[in-house]
Protein backbone atom coordinates (compact mmCIF):
# COMPACT_ATOMS: atom_id res chain seq x y z
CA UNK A 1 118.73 176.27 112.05
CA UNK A 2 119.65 179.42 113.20
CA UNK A 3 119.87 179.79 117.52
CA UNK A 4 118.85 182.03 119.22
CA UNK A 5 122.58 183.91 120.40
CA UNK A 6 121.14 184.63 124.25
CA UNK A 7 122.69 184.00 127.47
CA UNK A 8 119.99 181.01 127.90
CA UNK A 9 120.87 179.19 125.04
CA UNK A 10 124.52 177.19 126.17
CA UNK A 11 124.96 176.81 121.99
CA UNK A 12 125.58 180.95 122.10
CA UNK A 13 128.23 181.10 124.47
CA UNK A 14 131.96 182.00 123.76
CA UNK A 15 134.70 179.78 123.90
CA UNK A 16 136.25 180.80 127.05
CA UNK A 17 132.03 180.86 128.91
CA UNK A 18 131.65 176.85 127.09
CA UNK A 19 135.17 175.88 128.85
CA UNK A 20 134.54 177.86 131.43
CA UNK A 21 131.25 175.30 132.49
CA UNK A 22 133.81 172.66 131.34
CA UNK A 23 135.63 173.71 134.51
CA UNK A 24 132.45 174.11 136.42
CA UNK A 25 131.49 170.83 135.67
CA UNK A 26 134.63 169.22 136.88
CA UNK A 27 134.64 170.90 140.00
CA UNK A 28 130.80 169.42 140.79
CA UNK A 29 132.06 165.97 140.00
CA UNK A 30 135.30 166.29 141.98
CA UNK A 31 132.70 166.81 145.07
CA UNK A 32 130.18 164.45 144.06
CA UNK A 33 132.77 161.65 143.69
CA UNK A 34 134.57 162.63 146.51
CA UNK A 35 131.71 161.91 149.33
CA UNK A 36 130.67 158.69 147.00
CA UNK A 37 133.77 157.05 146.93
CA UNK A 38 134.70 158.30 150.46
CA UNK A 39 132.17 155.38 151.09
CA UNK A 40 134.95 152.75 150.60
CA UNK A 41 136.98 153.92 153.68
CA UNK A 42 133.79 154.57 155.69
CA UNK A 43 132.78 151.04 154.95
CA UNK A 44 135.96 149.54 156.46
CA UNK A 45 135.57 151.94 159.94
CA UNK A 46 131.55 151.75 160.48
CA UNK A 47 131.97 147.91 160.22
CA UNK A 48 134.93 148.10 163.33
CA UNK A 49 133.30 150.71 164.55
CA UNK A 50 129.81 148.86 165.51
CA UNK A 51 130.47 144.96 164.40
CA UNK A 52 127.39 145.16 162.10
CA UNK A 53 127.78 142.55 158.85
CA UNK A 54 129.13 143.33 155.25
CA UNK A 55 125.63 143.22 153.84
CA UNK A 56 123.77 145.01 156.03
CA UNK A 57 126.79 147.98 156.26
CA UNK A 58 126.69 147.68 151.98
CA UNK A 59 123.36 148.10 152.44
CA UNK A 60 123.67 151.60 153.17
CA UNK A 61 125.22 152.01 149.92
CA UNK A 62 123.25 150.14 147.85
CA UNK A 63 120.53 152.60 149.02
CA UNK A 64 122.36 155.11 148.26
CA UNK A 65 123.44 154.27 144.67
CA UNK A 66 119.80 153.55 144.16
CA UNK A 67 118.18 156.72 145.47
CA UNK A 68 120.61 159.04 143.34
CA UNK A 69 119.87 156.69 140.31
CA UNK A 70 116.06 157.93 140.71
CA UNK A 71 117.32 161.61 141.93
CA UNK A 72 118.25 161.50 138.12
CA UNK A 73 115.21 161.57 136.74
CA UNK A 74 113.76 164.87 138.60
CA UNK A 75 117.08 166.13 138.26
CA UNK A 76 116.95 165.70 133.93
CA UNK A 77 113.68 167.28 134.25
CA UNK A 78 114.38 170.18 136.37
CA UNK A 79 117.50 170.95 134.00
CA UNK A 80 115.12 170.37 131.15
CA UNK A 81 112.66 172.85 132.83
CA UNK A 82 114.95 175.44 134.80
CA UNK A 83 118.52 174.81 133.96
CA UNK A 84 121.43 173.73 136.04
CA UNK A 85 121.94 176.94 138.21
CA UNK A 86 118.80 176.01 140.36
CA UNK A 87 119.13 172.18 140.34
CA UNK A 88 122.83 172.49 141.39
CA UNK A 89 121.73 175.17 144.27
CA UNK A 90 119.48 172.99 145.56
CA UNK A 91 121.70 169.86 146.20
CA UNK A 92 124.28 172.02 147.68
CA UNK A 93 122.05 173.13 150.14
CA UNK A 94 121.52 169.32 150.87
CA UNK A 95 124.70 167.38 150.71
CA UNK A 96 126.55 169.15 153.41
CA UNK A 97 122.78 168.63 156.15
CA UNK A 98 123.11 165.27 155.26
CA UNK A 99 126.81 164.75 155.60
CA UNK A 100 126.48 166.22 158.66
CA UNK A 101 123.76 164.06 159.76
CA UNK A 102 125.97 161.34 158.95
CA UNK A 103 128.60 162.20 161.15
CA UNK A 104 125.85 161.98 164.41
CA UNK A 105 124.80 158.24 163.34
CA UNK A 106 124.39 156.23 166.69
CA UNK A 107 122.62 153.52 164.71
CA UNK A 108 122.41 151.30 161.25
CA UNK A 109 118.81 152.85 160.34
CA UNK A 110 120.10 156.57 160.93
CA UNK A 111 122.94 156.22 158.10
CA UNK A 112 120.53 154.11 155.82
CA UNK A 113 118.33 157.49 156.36
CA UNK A 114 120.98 160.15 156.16
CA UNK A 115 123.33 159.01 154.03
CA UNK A 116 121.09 156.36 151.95
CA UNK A 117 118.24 158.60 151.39
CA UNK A 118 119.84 162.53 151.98
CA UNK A 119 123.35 162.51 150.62
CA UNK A 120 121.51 160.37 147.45
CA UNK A 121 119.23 163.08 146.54
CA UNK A 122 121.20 165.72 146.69
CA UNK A 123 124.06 164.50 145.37
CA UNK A 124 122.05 163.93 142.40
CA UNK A 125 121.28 167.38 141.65
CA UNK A 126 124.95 168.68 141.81
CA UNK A 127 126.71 165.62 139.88
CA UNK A 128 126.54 164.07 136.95
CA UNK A 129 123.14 164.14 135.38
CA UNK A 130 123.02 167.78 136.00
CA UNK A 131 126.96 168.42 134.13
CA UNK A 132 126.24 165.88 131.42
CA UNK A 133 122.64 167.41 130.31
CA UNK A 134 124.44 170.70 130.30
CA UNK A 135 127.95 170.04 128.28
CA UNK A 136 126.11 168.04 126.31
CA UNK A 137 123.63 170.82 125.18
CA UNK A 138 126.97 173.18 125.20
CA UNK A 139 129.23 171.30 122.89
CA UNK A 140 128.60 170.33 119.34
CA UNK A 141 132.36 169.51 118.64
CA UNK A 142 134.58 168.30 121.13
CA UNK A 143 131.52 166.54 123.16
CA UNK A 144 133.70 163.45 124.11
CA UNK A 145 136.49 166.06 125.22
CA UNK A 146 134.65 168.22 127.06
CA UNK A 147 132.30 165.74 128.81
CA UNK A 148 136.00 163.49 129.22
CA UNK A 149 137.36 166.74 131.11
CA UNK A 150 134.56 167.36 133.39
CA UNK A 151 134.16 163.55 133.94
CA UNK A 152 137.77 164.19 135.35
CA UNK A 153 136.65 165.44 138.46
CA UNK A 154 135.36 161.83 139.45
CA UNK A 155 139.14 161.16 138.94
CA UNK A 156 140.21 164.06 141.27
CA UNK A 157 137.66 163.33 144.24
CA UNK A 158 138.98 160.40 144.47
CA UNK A 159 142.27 161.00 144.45
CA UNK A 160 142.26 163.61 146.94
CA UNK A 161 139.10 163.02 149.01
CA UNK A 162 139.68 159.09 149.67
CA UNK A 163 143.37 159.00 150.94
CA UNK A 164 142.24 162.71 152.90
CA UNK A 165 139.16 160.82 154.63
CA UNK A 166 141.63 157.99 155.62
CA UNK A 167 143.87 160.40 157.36
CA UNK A 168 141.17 162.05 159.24
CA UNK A 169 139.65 158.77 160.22
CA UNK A 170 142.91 157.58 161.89
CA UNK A 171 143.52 160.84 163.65
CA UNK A 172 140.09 162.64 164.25
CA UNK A 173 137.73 159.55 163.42
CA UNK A 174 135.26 158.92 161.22
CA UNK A 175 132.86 161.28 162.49
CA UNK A 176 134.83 164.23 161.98
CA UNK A 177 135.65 163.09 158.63
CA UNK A 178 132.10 163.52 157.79
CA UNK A 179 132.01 166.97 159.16
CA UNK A 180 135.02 167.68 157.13
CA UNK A 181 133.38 166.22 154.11
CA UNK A 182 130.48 168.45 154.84
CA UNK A 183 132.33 171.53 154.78
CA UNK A 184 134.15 170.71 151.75
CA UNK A 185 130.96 170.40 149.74
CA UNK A 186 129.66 173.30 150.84
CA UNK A 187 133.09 175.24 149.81
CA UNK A 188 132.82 174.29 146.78
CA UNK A 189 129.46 173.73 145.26
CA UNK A 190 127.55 177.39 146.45
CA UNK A 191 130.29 179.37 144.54
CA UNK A 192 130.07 177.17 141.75
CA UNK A 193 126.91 177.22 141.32
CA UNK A 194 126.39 181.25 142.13
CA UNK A 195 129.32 182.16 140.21
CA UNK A 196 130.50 179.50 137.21
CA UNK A 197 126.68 178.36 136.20
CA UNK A 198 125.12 182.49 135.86
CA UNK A 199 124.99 182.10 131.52
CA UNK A 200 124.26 179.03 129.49
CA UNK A 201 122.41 176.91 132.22
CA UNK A 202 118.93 177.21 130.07
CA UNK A 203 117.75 174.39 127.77
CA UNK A 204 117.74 175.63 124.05
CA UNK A 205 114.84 174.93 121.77
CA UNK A 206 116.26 172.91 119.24
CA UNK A 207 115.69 169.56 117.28
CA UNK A 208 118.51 167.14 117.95
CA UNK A 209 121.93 167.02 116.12
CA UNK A 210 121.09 163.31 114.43
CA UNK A 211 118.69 161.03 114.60
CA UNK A 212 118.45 156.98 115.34
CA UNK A 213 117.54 154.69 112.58
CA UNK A 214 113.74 154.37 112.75
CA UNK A 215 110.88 157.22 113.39
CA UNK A 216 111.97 160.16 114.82
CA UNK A 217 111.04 160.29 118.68
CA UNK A 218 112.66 163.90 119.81
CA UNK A 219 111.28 166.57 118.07
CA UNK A 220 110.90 169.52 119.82
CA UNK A 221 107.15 170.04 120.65
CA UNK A 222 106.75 166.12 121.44
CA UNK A 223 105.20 165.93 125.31
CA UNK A 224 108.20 164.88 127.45
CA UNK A 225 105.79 162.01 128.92
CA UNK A 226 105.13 161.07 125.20
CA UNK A 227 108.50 161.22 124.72
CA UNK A 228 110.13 159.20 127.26
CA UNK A 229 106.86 156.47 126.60
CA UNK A 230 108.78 156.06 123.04
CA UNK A 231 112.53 155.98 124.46
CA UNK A 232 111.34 152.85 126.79
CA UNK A 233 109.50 150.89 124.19
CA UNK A 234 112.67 151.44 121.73
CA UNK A 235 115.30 148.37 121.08
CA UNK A 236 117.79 151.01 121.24
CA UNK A 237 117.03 152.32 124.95
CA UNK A 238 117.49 148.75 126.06
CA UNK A 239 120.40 148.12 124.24
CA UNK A 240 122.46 151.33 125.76
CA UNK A 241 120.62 150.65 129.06
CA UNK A 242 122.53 146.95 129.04
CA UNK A 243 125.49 148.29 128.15
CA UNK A 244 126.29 151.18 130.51
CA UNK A 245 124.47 148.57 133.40
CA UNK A 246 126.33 145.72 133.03
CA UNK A 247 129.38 147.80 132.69
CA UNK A 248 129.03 150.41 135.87
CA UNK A 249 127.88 147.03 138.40
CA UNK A 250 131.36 145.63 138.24
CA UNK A 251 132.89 148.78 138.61
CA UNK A 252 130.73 150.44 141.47
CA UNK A 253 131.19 146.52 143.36
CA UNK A 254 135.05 147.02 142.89
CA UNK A 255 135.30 150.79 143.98
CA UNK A 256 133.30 150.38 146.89
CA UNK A 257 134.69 147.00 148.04
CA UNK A 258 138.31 147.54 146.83
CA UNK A 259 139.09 149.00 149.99
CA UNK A 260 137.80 146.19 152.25
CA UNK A 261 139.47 143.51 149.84
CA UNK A 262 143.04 144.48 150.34
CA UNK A 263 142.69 145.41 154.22
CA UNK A 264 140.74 141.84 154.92
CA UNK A 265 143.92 140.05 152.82
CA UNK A 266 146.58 142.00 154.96
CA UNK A 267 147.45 145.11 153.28
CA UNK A 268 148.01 148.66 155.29
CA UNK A 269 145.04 150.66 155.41
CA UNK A 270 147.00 154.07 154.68
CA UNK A 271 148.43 152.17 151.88
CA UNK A 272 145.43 150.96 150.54
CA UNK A 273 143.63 154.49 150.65
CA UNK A 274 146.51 155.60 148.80
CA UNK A 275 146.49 153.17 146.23
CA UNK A 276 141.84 153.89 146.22
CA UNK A 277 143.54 157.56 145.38
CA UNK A 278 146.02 156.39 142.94
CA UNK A 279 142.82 154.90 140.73
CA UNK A 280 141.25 158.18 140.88
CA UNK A 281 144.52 159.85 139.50
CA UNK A 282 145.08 157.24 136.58
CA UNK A 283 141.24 157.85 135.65
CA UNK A 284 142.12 161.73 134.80
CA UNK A 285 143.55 160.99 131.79
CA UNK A 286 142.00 158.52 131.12
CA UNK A 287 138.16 160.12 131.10
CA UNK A 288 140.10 162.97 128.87
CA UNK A 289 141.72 160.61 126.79
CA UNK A 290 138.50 158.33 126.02
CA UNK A 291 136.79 161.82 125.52
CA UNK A 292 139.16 162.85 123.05
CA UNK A 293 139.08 159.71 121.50
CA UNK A 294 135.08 159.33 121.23
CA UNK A 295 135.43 162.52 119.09
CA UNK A 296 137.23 160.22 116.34
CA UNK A 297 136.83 156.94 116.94
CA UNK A 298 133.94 154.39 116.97
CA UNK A 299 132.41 154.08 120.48
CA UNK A 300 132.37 150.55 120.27
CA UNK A 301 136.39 150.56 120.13
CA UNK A 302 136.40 152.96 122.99
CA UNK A 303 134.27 150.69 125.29
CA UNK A 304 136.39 147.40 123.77
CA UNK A 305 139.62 149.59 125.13
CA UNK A 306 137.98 150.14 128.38
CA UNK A 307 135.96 147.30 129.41
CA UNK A 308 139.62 145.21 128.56
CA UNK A 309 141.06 147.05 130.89
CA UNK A 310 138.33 146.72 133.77
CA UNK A 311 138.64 143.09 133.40
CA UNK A 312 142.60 142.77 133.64
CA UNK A 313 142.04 144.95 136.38
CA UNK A 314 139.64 142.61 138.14
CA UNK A 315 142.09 139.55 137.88
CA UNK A 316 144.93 141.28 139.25
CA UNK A 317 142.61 142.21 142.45
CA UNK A 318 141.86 138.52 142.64
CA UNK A 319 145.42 137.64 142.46
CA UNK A 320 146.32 140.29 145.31
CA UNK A 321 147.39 138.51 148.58
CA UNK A 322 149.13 139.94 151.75
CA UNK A 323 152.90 138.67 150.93
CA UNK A 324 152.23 140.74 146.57
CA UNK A 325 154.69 143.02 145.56
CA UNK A 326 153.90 146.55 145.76
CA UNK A 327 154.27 146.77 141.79
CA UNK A 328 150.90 144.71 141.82
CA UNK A 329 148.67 147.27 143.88
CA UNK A 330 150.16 149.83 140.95
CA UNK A 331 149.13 147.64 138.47
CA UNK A 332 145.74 147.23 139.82
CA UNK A 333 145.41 150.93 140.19
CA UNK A 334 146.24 151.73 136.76
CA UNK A 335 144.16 149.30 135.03
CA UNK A 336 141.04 150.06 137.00
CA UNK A 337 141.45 153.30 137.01
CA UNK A 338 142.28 153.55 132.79
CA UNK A 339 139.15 151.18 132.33
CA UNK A 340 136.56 152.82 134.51
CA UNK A 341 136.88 156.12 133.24
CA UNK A 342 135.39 154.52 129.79
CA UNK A 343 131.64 154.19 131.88
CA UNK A 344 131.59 158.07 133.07
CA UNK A 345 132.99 159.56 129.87
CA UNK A 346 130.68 157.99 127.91
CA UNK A 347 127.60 157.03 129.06
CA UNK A 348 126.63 161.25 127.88
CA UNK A 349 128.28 160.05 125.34
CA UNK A 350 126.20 157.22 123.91
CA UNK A 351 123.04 158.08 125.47
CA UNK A 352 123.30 161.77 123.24
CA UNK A 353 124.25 159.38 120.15
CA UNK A 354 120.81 157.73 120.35
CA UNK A 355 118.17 159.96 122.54
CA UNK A 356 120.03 163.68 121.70
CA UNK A 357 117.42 166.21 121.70
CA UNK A 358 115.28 169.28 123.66
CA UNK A 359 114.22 166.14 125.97
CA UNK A 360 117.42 164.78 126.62
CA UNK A 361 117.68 165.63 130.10
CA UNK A 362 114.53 163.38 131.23
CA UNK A 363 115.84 160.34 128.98
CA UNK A 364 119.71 160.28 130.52
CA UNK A 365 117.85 160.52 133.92
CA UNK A 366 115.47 157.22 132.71
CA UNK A 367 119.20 155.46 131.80
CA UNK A 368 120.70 156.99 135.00
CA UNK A 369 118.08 155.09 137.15
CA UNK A 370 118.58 152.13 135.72
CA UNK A 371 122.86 152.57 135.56
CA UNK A 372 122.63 152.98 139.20
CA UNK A 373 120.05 150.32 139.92
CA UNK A 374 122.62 148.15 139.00
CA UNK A 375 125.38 148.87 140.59
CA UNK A 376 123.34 149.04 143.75
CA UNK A 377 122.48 145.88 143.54
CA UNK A 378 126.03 144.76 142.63
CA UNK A 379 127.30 146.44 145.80
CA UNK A 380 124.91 144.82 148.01
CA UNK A 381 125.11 141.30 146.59
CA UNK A 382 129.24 141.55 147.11
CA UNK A 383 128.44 142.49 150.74
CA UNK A 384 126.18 139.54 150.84
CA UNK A 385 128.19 136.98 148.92
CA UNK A 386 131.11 138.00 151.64
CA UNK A 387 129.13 137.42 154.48
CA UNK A 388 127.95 133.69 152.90
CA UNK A 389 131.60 133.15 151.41
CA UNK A 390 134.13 135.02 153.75
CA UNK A 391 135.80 136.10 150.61
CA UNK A 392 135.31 138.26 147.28
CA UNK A 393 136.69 135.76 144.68
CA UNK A 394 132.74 134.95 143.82
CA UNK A 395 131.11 138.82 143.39
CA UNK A 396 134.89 139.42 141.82
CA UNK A 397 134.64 136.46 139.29
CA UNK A 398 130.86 137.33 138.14
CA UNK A 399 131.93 141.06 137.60
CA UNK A 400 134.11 139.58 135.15
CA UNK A 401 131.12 137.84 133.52
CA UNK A 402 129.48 141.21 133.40
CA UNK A 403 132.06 143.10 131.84
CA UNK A 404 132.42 141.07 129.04
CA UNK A 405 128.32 140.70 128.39
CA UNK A 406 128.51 144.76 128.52
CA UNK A 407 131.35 144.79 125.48
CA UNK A 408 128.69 142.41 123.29
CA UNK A 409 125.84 144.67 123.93
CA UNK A 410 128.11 147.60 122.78
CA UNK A 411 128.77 145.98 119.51
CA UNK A 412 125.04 144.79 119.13
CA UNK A 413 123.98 148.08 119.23
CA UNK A 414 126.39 149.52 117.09
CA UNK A 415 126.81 153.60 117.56
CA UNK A 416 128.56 154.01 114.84
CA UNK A 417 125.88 153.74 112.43
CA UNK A 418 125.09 157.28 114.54
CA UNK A 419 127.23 159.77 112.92
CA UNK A 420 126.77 163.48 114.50
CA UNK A 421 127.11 165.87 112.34
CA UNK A 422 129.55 169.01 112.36
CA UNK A 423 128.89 171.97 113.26
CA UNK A 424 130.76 175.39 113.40
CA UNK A 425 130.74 175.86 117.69
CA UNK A 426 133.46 174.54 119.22
């Protein structure tokens, strides 16, 4: 099939335009994961702050992961319908009101409101469903890379925006580390999306790349209702669902609760922000280095490499107490972050091997929903197992559980039976 070589079509663009949204992409999810992750430090000073209980204060997160799980699914559709430009625009305009909002909380129901419900939404149009749906459409070679680079970002957010919230908590307070937040975002996220997403932000009109085993369920003038009907009642949408769920609820309990785990068993909290940061560093390379990977190896390897390191990860957490070795807060950090980079690199990844197509945006936004939906819940049942336990050896020891039930699925479902073919963009 020949496309159609216009600005709206991302398959047209040059080399230097495609890694040009590459770089885009990575600067949306530097900010996105930058006020998420934040959360983890936030967690630790609202709870000293006002005395209120783990669950209830993880509460506010579990909203949150929730609400920008369903954000994903008008999100797909608007980049589906409109592009990225507009859907980008719009959740800039948001995150930095609600940020802001945050920072004036006098009360449990105002953050559950402004940061549960307003940071959610429009972090969901400037983050990750928006960037995947659009490198995905961009790249026909190098897909793992590019979507690994841009996935980066996560990496860099956290790495830089955790240990700086931390400082500005201790000397400003956590209020002013929300305003600071806010005008970060806003920095960032209007020029990128005025400047970086003018060309290639437009859906092309094209049948998908491959196709699952079974009837064909993508082609182009299918309804999008019709459509995602066929996704849900597929073995295959279940299967990848499972697999990126039971994956990202281990990892969203650990990076929000990380944080609150070393600090409760004794461990400085400028260290511990630090180390929070260190994760996010270790994760660069690692989302580029699973990317690159995914490009020539089975997924199913990939997600055995990751998931194995998630779980050694997890144990040496557990085994953290307040007389460890530094060397063993390292170790954590390296693991985790190495082995959670596999869930944000690929989940684009696998979800294009199966449900690639004109429609793809509204599908990852149906397996967005549910990837968040669980680690929402996995967030708030740590908080809650905490306050019934006084520890994190339970929530900690299930994740575990999870991990390993995720790297089954992965094999049951077997994406390498998916092989995309070649084609001559880069």
């Amino acid at each position: 099939m020949t496309l159609d070589p216009s600005p709206s079509n991302p398959s047209s663009l040059g080399s230097r335009k495609r890694w040009g949204l590459v770089a885009a992409g990575a600067a949306l999810m530097t900010i996105t994961s930058g006020v998420w992750y934040s959360a983890s430090v936030f967690y630790v000073a609202l709870i000293q702050e006002f005395g209120w209980d783990y669950a209830s204060t993880a509460g506010i997160y579990s909203l949150f992961i929730i609400l920008y799980g369903v954000g994903g699914l008008p999100a797909g559709y608007l980049v589906d319908r409109f592009g990225a430009r507009r859907v980008v625009l719009a959740g800039g305009l948001l995150v930095p009101i609600a940020l802001i909002g945050n920072a004036s909380a006098t009360a449990l129901w105002h953050l559950y409101v402004t940061h549960g419900i307003l940071s959610a939404l429009g972090l969901s149009f400037t983050g990750y469903v928006p960037v995947s749906v659009l490198l995905t459409r961009t790249f026909r070679e190098r897909r793992g890379l590019a979507i690994g680079i841009a996935s980066a970002g996560v990496g860099l957010g956290i790495l830089v925006l955790v240990p700086l919230t931390q400082l500005v908590i201790e000397h400003a307070g956590w209020r002013t580390a929300y305003v600071t937040l806010a005008g970060i975002a806003a920095a960032v996220v209007f020029p990128v999306g005025l400047l970086a997403l003018r060309e290639g932000t437009r859906p092309p009109d094209e049948p998908p790349s491959h196709a699952p085993s079974g009837p064909s369920i993508r082609t182009p003038s299918t309804p999008r209702g019709r459509v995602l009907t066929a996704v849900l009642c597929s073995r295959e949408f279940w299967l990848v669902s499972a697999i990126i769920s039971l994956l990202n609820g281990p990892i969203q309990l650990v990076l929000t609760h990380h944080v609150a785990r070393l600090v409760e068993v004794g461990q400085p909290k400028l260290l511990v922000a630090g180390i929070a940061g260190l994760v996010g560093l270790v994760s660069i390379p690692g989302k580029i280095g699973w990317g690159f990977l995914s490009d020539r190896w089975w997924l199913e390897q990939i997600y055995l490499g990751g998931i194995s390191c998630v779980i050694a990860g997890i144990i040496v957490l557990l085994l953290i107490g307040p007389a460890s070795p530094l060397w063993s807060l390292y170790a954590y950090a390296v693991l985790m972050g190495v082995g959670y980079a596999v869930s944000p690199a690929m989940t684009p990844v696998i979800g294009e091997r199966f449900f690639g197509g004109r429609h793809f945006g509204l599908i990852f936004g149906a397996l967005n929903l549910l990837y968040h939906a669980t680690g929402a819940a996995a967030v708030w049942l740590a908080g809650y197992a905490h306050d019934l336990t006084g520890s994190y050896r339970l929530p900690l020891l299930v994740s575990i559980v999870s991990a390993v039930a995720a790297a089954v699925c992965v094999w049951v479902a077997a994406p390498r039976r998916l092989q995309p073919q070649k084609s001559q963009n880069p």
